[in-house]
Protein backbone atom coordinates (compact mmCIF):
# COMPACT_ATOMS: atom_id res chain seq x y z
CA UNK A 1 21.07 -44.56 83.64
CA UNK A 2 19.67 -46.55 85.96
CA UNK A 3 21.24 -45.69 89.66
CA UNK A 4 19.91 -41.94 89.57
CA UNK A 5 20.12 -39.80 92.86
CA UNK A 6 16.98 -38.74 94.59
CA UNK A 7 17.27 -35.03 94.72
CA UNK A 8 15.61 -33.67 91.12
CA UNK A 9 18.58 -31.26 91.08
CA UNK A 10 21.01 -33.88 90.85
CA UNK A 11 19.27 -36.00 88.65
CA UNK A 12 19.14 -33.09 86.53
CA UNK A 13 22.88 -32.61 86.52
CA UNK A 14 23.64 -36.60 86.14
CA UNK A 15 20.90 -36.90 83.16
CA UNK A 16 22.74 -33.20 81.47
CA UNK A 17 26.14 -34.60 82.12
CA UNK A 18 25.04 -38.51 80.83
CA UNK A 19 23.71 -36.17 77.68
CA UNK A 20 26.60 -33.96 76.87
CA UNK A 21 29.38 -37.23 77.30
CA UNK A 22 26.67 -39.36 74.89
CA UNK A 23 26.99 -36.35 72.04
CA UNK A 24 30.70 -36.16 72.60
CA UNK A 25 31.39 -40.14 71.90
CA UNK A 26 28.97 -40.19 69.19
CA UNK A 27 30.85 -37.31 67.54
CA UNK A 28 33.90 -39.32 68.39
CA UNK A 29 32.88 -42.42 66.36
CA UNK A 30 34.24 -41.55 63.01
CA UNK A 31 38.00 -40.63 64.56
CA UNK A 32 38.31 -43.30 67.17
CA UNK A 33 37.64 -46.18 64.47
CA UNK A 34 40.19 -44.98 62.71
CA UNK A 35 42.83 -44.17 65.76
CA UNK A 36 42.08 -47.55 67.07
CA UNK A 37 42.54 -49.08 63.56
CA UNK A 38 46.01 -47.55 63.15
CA UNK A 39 47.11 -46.55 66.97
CA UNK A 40 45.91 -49.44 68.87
CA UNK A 41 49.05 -50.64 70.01
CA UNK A 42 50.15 -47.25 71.21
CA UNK A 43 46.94 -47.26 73.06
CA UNK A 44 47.35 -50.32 74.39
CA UNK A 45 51.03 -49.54 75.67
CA UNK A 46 49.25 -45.87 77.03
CA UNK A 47 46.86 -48.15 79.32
CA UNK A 48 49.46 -50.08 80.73
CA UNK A 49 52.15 -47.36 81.65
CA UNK A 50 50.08 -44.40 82.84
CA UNK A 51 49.92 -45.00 86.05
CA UNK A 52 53.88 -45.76 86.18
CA UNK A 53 54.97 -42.77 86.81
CA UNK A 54 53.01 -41.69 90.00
CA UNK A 55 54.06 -45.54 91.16
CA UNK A 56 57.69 -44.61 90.16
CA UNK A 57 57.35 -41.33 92.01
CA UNK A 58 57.33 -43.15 95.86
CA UNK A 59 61.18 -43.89 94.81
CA UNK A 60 62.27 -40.16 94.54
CA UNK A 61 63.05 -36.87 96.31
CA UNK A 62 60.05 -34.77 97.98
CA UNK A 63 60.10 -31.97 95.38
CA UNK A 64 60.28 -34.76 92.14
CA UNK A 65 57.52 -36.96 93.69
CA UNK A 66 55.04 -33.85 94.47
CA UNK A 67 56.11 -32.81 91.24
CA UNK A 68 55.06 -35.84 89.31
CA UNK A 69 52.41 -36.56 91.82
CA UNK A 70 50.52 -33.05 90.90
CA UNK A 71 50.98 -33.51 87.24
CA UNK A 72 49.35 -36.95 87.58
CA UNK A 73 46.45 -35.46 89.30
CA UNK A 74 45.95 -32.56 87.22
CA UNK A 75 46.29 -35.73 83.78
CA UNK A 76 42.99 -37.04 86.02
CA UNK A 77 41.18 -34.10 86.63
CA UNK A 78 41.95 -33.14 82.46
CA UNK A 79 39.23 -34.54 80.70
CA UNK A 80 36.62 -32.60 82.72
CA UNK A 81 37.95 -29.64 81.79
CA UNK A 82 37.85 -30.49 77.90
CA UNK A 83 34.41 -31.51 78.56
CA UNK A 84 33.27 -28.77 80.77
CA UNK A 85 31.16 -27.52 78.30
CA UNK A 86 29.19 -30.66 77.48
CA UNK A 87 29.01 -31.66 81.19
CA UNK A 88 27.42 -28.32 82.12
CA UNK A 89 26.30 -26.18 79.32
CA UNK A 90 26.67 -22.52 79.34
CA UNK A 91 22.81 -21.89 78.75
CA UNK A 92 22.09 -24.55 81.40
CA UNK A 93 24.24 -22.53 83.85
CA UNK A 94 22.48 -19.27 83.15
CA UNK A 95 19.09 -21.04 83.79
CA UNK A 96 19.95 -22.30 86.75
CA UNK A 97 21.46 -19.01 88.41
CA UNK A 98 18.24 -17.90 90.04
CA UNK A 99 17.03 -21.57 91.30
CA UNK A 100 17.23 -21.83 95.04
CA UNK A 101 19.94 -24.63 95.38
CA UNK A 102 22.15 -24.76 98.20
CA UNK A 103 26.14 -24.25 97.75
CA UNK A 104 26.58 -28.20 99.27
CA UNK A 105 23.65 -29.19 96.99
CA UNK A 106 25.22 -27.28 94.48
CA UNK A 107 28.96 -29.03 95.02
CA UNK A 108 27.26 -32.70 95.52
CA UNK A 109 26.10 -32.23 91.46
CA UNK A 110 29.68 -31.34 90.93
CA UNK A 111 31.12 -34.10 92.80
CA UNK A 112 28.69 -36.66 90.98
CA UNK A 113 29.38 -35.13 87.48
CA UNK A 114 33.45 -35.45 87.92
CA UNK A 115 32.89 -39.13 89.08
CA UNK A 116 31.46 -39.88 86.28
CA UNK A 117 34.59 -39.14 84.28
CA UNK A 118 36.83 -39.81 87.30
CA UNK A 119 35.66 -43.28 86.68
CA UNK A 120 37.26 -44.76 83.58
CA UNK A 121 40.29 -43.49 84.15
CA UNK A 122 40.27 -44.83 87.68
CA UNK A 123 39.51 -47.99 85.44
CA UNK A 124 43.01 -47.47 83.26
CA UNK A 125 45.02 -46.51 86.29
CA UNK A 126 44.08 -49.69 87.95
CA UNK A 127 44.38 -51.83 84.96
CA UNK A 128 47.88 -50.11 84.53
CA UNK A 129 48.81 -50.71 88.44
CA UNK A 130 47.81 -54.32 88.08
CA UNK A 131 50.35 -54.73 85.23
CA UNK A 132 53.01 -53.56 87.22
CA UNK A 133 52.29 -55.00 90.81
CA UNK A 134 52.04 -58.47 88.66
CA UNK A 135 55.27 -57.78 86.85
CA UNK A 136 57.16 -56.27 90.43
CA UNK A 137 60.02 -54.68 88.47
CA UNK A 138 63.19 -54.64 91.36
CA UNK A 139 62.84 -50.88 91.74
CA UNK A 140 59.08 -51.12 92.61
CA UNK A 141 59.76 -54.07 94.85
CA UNK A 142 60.39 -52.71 98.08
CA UNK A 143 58.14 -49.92 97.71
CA UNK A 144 55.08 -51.77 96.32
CA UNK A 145 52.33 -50.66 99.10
CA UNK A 146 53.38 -46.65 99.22
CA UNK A 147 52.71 -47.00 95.40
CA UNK A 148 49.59 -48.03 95.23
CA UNK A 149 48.45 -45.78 98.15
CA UNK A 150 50.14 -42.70 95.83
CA UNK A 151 48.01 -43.94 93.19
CA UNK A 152 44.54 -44.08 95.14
CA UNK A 153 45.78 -40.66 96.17
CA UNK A 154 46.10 -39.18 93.14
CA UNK A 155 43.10 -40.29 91.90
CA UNK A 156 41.11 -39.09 94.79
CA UNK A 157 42.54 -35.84 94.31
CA UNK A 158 42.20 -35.68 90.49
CA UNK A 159 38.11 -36.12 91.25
CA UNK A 160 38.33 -33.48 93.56
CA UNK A 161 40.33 -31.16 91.07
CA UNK A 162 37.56 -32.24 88.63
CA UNK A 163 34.56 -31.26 90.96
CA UNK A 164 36.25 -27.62 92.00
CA UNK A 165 36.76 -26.92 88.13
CA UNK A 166 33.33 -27.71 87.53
CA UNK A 167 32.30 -25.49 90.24
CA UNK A 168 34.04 -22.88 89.37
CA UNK A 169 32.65 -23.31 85.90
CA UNK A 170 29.10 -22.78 87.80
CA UNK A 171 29.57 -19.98 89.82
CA UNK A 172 27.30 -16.81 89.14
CA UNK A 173 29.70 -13.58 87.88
CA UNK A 174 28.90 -10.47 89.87
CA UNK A 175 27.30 -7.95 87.53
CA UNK A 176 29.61 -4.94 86.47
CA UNK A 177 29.19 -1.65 87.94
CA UNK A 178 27.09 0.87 85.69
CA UNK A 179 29.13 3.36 84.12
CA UNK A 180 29.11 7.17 84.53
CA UNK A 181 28.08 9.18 81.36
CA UNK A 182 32.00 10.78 80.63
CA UNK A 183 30.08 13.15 78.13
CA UNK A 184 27.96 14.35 75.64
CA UNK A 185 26.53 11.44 73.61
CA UNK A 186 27.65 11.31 69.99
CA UNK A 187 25.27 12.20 67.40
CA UNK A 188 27.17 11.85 64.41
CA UNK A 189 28.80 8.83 63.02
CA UNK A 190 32.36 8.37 61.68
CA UNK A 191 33.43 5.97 59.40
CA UNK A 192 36.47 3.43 59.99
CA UNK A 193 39.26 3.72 57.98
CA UNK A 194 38.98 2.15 54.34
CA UNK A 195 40.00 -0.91 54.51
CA UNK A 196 39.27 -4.32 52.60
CA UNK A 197 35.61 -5.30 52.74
CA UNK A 198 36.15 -9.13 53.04
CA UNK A 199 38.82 -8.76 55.23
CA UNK A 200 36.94 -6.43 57.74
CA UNK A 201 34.35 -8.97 57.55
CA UNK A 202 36.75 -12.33 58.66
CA UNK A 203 37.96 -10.04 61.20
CA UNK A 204 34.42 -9.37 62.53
CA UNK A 205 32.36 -12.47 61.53
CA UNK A 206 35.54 -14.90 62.34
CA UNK A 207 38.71 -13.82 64.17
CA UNK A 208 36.67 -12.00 67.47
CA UNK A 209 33.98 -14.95 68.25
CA UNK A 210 36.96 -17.05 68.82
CA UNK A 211 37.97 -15.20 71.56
CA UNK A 212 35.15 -14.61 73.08
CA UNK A 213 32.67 -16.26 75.41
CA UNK A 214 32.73 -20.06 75.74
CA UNK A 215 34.60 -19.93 72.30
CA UNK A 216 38.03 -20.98 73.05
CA UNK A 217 39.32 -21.67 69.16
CA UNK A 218 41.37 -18.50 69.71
CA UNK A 219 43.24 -19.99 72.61
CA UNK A 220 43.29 -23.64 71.30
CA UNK A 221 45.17 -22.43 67.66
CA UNK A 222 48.23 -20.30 70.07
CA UNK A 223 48.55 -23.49 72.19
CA UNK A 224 48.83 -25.63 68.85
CA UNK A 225 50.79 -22.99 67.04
CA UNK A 226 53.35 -22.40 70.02
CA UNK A 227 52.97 -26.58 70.19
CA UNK A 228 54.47 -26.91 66.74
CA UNK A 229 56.89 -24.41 66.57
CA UNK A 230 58.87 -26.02 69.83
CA UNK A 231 58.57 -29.54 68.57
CA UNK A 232 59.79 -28.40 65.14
CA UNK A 233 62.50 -25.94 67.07
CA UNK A 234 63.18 -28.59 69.57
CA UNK A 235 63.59 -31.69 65.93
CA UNK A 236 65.53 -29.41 63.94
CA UNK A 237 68.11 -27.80 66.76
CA UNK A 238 68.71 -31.38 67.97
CA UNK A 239 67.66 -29.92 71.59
CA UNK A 240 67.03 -32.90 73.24
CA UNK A 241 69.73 -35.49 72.20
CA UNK A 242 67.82 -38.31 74.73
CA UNK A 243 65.03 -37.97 72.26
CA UNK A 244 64.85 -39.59 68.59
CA UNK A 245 65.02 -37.16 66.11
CA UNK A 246 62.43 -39.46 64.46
CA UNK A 247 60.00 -39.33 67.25
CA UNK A 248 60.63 -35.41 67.53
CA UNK A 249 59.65 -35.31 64.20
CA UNK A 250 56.44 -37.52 64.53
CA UNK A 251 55.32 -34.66 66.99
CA UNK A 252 56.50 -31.77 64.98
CA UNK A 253 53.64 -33.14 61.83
CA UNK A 254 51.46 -34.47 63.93
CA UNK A 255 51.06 -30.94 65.40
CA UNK A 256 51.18 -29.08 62.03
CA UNK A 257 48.15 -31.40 60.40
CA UNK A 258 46.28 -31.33 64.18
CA UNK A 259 46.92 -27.31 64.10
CA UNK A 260 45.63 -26.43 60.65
CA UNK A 261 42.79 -29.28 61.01
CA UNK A 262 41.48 -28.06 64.28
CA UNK A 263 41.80 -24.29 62.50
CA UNK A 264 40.16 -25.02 59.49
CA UNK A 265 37.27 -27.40 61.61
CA UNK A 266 36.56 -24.00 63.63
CA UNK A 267 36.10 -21.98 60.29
CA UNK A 268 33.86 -24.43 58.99
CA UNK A 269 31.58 -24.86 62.01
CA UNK A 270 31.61 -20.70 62.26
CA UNK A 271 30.68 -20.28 58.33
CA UNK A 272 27.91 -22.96 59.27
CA UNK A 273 26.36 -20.77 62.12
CA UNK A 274 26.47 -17.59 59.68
CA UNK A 275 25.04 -19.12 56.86
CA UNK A 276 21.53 -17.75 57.41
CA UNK A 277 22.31 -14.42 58.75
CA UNK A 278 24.81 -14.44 55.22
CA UNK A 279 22.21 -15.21 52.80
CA UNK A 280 19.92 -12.47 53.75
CA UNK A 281 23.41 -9.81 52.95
CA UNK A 282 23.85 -8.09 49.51
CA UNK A 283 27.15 -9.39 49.42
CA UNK A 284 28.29 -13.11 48.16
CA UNK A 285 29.39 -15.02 50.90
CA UNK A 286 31.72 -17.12 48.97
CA UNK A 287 34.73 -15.06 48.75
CA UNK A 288 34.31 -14.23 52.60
CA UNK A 289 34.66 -17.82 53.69
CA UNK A 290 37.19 -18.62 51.60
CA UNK A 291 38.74 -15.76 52.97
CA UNK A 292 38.45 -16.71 56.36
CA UNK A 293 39.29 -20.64 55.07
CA UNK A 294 42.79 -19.55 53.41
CA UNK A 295 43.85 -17.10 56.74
CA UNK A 296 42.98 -20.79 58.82
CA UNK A 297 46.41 -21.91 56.94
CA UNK A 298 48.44 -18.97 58.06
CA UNK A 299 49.71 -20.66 61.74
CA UNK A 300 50.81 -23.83 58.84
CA UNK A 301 52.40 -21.38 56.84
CA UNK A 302 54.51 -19.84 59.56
CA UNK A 303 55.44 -23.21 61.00
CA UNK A 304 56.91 -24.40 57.39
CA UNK A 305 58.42 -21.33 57.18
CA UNK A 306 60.53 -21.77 60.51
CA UNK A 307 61.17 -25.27 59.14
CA UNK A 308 62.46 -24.03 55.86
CA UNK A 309 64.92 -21.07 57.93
CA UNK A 310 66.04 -24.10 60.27
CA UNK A 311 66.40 -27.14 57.96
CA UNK A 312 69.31 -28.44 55.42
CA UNK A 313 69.11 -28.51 52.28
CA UNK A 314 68.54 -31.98 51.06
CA UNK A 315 65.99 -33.88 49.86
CA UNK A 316 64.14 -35.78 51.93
CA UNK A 317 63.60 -32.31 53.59
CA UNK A 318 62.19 -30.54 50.50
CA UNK A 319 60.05 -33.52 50.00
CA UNK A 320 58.56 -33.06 53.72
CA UNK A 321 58.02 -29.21 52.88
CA UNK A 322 56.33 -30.29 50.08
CA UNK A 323 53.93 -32.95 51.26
CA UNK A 324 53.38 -30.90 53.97
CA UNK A 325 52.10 -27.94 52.15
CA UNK A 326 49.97 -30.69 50.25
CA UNK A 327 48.57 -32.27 53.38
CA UNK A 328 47.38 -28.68 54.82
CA UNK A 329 45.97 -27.23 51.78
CA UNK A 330 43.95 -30.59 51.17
CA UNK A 331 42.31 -30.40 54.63
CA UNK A 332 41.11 -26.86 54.13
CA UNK A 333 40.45 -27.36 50.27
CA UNK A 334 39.13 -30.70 50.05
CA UNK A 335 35.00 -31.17 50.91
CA UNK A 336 35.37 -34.89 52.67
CA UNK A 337 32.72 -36.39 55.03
CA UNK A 338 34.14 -36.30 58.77
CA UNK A 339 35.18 -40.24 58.54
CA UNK A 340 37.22 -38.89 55.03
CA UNK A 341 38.59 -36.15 56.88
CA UNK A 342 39.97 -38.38 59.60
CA UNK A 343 41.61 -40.45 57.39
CA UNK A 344 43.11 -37.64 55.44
CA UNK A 345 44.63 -36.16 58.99
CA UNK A 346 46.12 -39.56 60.44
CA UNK A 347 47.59 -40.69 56.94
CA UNK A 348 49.08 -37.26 56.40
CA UNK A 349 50.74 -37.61 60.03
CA UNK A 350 52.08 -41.08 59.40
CA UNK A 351 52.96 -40.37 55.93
CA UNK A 352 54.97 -36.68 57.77
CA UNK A 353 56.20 -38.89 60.13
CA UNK A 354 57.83 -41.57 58.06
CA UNK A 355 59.36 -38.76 55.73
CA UNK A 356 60.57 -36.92 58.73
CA UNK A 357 62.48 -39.68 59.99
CA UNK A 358 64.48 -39.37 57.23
CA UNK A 359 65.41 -35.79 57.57
């Protein structure tokens, strides 16, 4: 970094920021050699039509092109909330609380920190609007100028989007009001019911951190799971006839092996942080997070089973049960390195894919 601002708070929230995005691309390296490697074209075709459809928008009605025109900025303004937590760190935010920096200070760090995601996508979107103000299709033609000012538009916007999510990431909570003493203070202690030891213990150790706090697994596995039962819904009931079975299909696996990967990846990195604390129990810690490893393949499970109640008979769809079952119970069972366990998730989509196409 070598254009820093002046003010040490802001140089403090660049430098954090220029941290955090560093971590995140070097954890990155593994997958994106190997989505380049076998999505590059898709990539490259993603580049060059993203910013089509807030160009397109100019052409249409007020309620489609403020329609289109808000999704596009809220696509800008997405990465920094994926990354909110690298860009400004939970702990950072608490030590910061009682430093005297002004509210415009404050949103200046904000602004600065969005810009510095707002600006390689601004990068696509103008490669992408270059493409098509060289090409000029005829429907573009006439409209060519109000385009490209709905484009600067909507990035603008996005940045700001970016900055206000950040600063509402930053704001202070208001401390809850004590509570009143309802009554006499227990002195005795009463058991829970019996119930399964290990089970108690996933529930406890695993389920409840990842809903709670700056843990969002909890959230991310019902967006995946309600993700892959409407794509697999949506293949199978032949919902949307505009759309190739065989590309409804490519998103029904991909979000199957992305669901019980990202599932099985939180496990993992949870069994990692109790490892310690577990070794000091008189208990083996084994069974637990195997436990807590085999109830990561339960949102899989469902989805297969909705695809088993809504598919034929035939055989190319028992074969994509089959090597579907095999693909999630390899990710969770299988000890691979992270650049094996990319590999094993993008060849078991393509290899889900090309089998679904023939369903």
């Amino acid at each position: 970094m070598t254009l820093l601002p002046r003010h040490p708070y802001l140089r403090y929230r660049v430098r954090m920021a220029h941290h955090g995005l560093l971590a995140f691309l070097a954890s990155l390296k593994n997958s994106m050699e190997v989505l380049v490697l076998v999505f590059s074209n898709v990539l490259l075709g993603l580049c060059a039509v993203i910013a089509f459809p807030g160009m397109l928008a100019v052409t249409m009605a007020w309620p489609a092109m403020l329609a289109i025109l808000a999704g596009q900025t809220l696509l800008i303004a997405t990465p920094a909330w994926l990354l909110r937590q690298r860009l400004h760190p939970h702990a950072a935010m608490v030590w910061s609380w009682p430093l005297p920096v002004p509210p415009a200070l404050a949103w200046r760090g904000d602004v600065l920190v969005a810009g510095m995601l707002a600006g390689p996508v601004a990068l696509m979107y103008a490669i992408s609007c270059s493409i098509w103000c060289w090409q000029q299709p005829a429907v573009l033609k006439p409209v060519l100028p109000q385009a490209i000012a709905a484009t600067i538009a909507t990035l603008v916007l996005g940045w700001l989007v970016a900055a206000a999510m950040l600063a509402a990431r930053r704001r202070q909570p208001r401390p809850a009001p004590p509570r009143a003493a309802s009554g006499p203070v227990a002195t005795s202690y009463t058991p829970t019911p019996l119930r399964p030891l290990y089970v108690a213990l996933w529930r406890k150790l695993f389920w409840l951190p990842f809903w709670r706090g700056e843990n969002k697994a909890g959230l991310q596995q019902c967006l995946l799971l309600a993700a892959a039962l409407a794509a697999t819904a949506t293949w199978l009931l032949h919902a949307i006839p505009a759309i190739p079975a065989a590309a409804l299909g490519g998103l029904a696996s991909a979000a199957l092996v992305l669901l019980t990967d990202r599932g099985d990846k939180a496990v993992r990195e949870q069994a990692a942080l109790l490892a310690e604390m577990l070794a000091a129990w008189p208990l083996r810690s084994a069974p637990l997070t195997m436990c807590a490893r085999l109830f990561s393949l339960l949102p899989a499970l469902a989805v297969l089973a909705l695809h088993i109640v809504l598919a034929g008979r035939t055989t190319a769809v028992h074969v994509w049960q089959a090597a579907a079952l095999a693909a999630c119970g390899a990710i969770v069972a299988l000890p691979l390195a992270p650049r094996g366990r990319v590999v094993l998730v993008v060849l078991s989509i393509v290899i889900l894919t090309a089998i679904g196409s023939e369903c």
